[in-house]
PDB file of N, CA and C in Angstrom:
ATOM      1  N   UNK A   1      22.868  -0.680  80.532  1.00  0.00           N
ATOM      2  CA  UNK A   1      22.222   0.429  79.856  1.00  0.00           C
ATOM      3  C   UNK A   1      22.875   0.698  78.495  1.00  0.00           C
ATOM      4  N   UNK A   2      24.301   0.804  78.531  1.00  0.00           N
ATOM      5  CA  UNK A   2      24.874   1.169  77.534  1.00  0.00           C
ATOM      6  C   UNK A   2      24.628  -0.683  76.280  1.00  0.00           C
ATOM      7  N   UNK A   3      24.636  -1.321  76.511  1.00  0.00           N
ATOM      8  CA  UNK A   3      24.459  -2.326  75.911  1.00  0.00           C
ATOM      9  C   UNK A   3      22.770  -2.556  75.475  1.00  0.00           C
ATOM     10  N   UNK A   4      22.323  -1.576  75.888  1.00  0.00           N
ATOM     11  CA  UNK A   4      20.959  -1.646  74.802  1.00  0.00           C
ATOM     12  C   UNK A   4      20.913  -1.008  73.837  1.00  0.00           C
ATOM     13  N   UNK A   5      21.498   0.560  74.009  1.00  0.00           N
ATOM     14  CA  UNK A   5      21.512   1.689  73.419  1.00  0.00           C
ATOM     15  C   UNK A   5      22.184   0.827  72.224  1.00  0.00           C
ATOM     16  N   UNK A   6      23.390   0.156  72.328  1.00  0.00           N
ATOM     17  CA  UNK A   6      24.425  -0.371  71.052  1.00  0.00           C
ATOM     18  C   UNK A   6      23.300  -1.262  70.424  1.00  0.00           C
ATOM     19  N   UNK A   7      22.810  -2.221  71.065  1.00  0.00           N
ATOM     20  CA  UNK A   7      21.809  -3.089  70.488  1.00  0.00           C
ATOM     21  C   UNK A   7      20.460  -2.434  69.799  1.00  0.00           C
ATOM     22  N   UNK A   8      20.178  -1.391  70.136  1.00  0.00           N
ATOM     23  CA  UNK A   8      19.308  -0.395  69.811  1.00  0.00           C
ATOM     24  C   UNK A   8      19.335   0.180  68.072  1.00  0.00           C
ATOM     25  N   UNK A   9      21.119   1.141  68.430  1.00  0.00           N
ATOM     26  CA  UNK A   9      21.499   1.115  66.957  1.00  0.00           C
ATOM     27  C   UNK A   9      21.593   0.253  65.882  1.00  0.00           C
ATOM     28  N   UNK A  10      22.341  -0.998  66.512  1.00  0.00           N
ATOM     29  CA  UNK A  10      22.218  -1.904  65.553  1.00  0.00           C
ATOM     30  C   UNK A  10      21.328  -2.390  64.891  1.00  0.00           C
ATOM     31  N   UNK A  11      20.832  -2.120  65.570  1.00  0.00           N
ATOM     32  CA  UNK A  11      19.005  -3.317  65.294  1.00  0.00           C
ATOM     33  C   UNK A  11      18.335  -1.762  63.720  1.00  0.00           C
ATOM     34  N   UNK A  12      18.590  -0.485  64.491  1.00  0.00           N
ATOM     35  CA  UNK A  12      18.149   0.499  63.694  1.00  0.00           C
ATOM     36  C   UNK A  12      19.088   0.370  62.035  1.00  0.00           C
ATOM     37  N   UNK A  13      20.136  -0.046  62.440  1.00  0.00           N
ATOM     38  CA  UNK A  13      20.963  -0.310  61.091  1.00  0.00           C
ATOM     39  C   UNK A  13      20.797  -1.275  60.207  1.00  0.00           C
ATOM     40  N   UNK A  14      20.268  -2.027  60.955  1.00  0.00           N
ATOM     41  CA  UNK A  14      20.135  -3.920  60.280  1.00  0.00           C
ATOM     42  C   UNK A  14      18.546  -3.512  59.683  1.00  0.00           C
ATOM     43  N   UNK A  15      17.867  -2.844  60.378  1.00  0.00           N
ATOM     44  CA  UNK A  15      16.792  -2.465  59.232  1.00  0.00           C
ATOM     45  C   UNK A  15      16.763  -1.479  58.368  1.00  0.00           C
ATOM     46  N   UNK A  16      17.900  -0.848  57.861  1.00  0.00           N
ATOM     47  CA  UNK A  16      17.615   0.039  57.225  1.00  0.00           C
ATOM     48  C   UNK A  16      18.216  -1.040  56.268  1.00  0.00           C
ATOM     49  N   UNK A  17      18.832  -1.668  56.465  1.00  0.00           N
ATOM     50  CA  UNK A  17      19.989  -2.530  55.632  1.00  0.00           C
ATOM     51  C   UNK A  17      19.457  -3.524  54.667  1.00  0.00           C
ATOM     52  N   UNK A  18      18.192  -4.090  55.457  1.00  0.00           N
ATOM     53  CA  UNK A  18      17.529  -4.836  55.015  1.00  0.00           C
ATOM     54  C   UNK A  18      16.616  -4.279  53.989  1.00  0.00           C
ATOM     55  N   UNK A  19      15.967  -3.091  54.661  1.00  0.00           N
ATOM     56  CA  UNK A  19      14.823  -2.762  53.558  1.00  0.00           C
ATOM     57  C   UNK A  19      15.874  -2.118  52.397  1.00  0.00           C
ATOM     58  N   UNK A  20      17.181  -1.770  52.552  1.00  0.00           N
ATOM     59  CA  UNK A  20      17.457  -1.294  51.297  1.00  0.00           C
ATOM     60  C   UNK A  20      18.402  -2.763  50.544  1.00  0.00           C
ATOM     61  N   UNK A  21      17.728  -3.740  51.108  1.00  0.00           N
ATOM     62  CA  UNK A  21      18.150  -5.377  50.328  1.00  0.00           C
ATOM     63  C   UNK A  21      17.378  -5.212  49.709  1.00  0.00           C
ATOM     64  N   UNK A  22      15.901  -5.393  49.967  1.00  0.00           N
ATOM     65  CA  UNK A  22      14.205  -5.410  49.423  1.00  0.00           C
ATOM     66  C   UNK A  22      14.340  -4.523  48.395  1.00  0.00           C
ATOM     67  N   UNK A  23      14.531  -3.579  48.761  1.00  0.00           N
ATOM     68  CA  UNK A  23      14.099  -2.371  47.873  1.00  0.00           C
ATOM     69  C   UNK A  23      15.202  -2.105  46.520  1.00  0.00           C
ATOM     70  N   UNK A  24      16.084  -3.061  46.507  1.00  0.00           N
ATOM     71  CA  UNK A  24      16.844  -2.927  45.302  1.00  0.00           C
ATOM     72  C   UNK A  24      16.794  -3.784  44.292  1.00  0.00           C
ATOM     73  N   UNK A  25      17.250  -3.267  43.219  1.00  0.00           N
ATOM     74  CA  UNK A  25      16.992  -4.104  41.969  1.00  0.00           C
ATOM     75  C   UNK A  25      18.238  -5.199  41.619  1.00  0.00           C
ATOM     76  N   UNK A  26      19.309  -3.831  41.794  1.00  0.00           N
ATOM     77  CA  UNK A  26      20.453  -4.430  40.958  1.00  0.00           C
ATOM     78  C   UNK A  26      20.647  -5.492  41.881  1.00  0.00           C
ATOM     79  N   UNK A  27      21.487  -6.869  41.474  1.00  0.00           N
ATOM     80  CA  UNK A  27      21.636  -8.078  41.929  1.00  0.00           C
ATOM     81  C   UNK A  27      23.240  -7.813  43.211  1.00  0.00           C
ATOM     82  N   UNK A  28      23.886  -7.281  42.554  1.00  0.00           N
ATOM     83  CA  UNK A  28      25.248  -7.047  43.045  1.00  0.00           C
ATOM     84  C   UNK A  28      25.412  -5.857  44.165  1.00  0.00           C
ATOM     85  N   UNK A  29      24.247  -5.241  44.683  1.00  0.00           N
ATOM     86  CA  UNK A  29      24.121  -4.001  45.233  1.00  0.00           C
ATOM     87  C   UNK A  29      23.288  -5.308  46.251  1.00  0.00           C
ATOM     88  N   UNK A  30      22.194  -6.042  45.951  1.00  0.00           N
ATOM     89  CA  UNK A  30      21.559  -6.689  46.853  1.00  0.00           C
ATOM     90  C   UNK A  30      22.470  -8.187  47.716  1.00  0.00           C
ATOM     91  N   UNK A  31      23.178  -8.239  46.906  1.00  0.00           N
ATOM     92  CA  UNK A  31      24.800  -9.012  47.323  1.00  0.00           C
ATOM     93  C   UNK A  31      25.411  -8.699  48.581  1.00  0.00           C
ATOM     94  N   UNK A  32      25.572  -7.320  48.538  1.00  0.00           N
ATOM     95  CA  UNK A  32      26.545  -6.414  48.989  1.00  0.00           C
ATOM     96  C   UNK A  32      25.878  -6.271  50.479  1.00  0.00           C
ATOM     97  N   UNK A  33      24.501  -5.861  50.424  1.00  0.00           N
ATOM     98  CA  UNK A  33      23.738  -5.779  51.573  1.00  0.00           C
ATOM     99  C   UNK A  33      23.189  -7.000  52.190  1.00  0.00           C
ATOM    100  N   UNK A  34      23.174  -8.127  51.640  1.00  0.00           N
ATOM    101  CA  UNK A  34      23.355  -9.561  52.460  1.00  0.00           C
ATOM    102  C   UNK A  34      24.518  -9.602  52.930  1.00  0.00           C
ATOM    103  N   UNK A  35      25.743  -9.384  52.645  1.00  0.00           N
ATOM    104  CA  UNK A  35      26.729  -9.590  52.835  1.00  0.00           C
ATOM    105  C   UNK A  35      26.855  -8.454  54.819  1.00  0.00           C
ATOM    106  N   UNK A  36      26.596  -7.218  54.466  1.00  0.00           N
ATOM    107  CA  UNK A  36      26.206  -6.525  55.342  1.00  0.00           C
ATOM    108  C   UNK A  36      25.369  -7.013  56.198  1.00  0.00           C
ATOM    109  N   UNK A  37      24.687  -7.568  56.292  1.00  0.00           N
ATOM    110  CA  UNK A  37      23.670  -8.264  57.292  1.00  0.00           C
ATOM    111  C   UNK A  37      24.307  -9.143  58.144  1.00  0.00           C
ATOM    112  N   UNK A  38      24.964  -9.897  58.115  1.00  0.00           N
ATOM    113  CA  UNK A  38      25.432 -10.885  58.468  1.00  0.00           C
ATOM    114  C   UNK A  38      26.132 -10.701  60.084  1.00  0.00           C
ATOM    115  N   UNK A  39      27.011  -9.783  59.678  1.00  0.00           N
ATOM    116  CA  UNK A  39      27.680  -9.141  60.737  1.00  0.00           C
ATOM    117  C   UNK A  39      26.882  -8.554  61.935  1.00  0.00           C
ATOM    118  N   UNK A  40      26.013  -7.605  61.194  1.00  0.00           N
ATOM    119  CA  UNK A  40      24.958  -6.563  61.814  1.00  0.00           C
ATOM    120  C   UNK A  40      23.789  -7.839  62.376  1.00  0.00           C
ATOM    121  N   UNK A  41      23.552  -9.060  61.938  1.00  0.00           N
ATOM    122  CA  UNK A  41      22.906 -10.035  62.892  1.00  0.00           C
ATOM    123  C   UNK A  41      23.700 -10.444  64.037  1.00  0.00           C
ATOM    124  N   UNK A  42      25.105 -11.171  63.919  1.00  0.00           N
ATOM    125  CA  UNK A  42      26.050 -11.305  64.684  1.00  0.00           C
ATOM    126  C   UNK A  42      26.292 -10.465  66.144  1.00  0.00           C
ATOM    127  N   UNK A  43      25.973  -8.988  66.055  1.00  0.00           N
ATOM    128  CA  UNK A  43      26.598  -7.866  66.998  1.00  0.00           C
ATOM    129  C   UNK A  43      24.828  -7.791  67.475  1.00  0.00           C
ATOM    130  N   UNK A  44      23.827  -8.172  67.057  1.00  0.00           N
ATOM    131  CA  UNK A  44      22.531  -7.769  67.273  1.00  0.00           C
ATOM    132  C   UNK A  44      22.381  -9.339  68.649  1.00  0.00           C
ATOM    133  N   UNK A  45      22.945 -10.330  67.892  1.00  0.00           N
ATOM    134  CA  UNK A  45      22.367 -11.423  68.814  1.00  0.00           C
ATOM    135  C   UNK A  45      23.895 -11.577  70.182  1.00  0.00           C
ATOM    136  N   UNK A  46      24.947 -10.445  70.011  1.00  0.00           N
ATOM    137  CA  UNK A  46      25.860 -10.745  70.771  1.00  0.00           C
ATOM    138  C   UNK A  46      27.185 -11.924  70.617  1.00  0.00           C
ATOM    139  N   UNK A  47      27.032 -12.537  69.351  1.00  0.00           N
ATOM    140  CA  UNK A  47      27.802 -13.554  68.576  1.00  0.00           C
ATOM    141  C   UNK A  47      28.982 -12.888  67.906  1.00  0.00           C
ATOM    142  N   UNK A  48      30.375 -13.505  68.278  1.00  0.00           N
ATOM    143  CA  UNK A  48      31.105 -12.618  67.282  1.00  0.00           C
ATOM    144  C   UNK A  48      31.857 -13.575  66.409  1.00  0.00           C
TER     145      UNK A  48
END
């Protein structure tokens, strides 16, 4: 149970993360949030 709820958040984080990849201009801000993703895929698919 408790391992959905975590997978739950994450998943809620990894999309906010993403659309604010999309949704940015600057190059180094969209860097920053690939960089962020990565991890937040990692803990989403259970990979560490």
């Amino acid at each position: 149970m408790i391992t959905w709820i975590y997978r739950g958040v994450v998943l809620l984080v990894l999309v906010l993360v993403a659309l604010d990849l999309f949704g940015e201009r600057d190059r180094r801000k969209q860097l920053v949030a690939a960089i962020v993703l990565v991890p937040l895929v990692l803990r989403l698919l259970m990979l560490k």
